[in-house]
N, C-alpha and C. Protein backbone atom coordinates (compact mmCIF):
# COMPACT_ATOMS: atom_id res chain seq x y z
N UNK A 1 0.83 -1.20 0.00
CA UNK A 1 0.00 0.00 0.00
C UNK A 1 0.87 1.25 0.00
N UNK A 2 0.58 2.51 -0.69
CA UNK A 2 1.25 3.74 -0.59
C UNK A 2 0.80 4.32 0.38
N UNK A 3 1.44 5.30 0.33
CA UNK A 3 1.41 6.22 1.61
C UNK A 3 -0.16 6.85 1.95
N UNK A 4 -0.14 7.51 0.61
CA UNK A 4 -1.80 8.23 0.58
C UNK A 4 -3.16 7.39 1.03
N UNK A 5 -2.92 6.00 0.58
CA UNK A 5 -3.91 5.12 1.02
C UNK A 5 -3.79 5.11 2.55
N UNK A 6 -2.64 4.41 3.19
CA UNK A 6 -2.52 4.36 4.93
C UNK A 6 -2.90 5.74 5.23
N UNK A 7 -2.37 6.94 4.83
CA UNK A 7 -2.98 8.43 5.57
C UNK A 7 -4.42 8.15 5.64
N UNK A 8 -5.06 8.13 4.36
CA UNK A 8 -7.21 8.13 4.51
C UNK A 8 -7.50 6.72 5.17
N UNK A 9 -6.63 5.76 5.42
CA UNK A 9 -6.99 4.93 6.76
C UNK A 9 -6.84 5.36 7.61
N UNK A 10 -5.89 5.79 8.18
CA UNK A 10 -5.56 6.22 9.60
C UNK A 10 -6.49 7.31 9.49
N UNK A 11 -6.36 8.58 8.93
CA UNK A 11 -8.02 9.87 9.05
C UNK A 11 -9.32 8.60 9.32
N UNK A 12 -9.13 8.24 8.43
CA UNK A 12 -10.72 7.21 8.96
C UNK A 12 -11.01 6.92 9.96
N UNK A 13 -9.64 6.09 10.60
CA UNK A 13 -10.28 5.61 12.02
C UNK A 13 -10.43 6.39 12.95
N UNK A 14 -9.26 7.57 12.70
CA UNK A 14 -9.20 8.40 13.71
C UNK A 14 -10.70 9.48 13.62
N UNK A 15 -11.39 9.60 12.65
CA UNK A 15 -12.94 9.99 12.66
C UNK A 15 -13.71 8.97 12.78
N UNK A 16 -13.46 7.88 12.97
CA UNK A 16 -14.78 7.08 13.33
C UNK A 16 -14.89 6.85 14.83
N UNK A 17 -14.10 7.21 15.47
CA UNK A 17 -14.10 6.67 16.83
C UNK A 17 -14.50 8.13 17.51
N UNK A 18 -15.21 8.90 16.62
CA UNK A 18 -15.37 10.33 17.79
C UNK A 18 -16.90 10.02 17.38
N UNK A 19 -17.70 11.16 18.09
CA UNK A 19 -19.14 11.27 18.17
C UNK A 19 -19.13 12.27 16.41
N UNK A 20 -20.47 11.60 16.15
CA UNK A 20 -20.63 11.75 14.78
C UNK A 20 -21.20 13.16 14.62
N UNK A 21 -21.04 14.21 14.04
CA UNK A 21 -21.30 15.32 13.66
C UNK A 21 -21.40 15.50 12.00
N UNK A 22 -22.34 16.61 11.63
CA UNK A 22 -22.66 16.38 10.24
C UNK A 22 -20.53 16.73 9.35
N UNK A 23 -19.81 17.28 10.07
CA UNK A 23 -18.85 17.66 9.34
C UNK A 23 -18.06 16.35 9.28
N UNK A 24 -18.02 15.61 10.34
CA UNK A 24 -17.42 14.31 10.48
C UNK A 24 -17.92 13.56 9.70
N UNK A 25 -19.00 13.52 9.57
CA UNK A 25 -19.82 12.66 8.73
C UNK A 25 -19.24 13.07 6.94
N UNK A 26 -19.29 14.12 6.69
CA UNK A 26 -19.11 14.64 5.25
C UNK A 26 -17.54 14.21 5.15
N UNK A 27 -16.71 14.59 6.00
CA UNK A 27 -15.10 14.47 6.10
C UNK A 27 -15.38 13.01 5.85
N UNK A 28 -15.44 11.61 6.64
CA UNK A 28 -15.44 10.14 6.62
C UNK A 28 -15.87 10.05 4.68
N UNK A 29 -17.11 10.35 4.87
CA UNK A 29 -17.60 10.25 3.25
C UNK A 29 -16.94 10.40 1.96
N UNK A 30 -16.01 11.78 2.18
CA UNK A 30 -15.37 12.71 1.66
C UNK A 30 -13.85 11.44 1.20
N UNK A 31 -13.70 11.34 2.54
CA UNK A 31 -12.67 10.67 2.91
C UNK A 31 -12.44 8.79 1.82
N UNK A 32 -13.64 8.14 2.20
CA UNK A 32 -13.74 7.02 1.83
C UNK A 32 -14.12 7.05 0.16
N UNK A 33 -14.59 7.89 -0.59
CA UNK A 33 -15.04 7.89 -1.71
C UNK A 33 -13.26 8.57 -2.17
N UNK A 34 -12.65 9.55 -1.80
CA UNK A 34 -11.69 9.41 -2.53
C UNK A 34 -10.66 8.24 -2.15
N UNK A 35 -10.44 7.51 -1.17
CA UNK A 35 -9.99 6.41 -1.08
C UNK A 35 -10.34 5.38 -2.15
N UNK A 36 -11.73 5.07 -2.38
CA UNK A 36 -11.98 4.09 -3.57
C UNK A 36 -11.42 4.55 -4.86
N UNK A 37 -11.94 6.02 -4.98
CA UNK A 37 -11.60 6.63 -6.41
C UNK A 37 -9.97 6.60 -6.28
N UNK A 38 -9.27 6.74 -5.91
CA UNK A 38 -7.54 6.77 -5.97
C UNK A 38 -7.53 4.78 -6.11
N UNK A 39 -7.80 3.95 -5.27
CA UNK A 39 -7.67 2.87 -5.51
C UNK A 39 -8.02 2.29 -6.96
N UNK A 40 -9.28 3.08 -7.58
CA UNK A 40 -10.26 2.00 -8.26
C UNK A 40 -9.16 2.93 -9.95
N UNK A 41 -8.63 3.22 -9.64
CA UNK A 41 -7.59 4.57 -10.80
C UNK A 41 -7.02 3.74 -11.00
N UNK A 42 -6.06 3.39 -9.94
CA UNK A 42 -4.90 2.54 -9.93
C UNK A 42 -4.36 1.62 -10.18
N UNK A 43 -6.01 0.50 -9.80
CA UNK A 43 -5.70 -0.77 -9.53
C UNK A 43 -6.21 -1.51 -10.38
């Protein structure tokens, strides 16, 4: 795995484990859709 992928894991977990707020919520979203889109480019 590259680097950029482990960073939007680690942001991930580190926003999933707090109380959910609409910005947290958009950030995770934000977060996981460009994770697929950089993966689904790539791979």
């Amino acid at each position: 795995m590259n680097e950029l992928a482990l960073e939007a894991i680690e942001a991930h977990k580190s926003t999933s484990g707090k109380p959910s707020t609409p910005n947290a919520k958009k950030l995770r979203v934000a977060l996981t859709l460009s994770f697929f889109a950089y993966y689904g480019h790539h791979n």
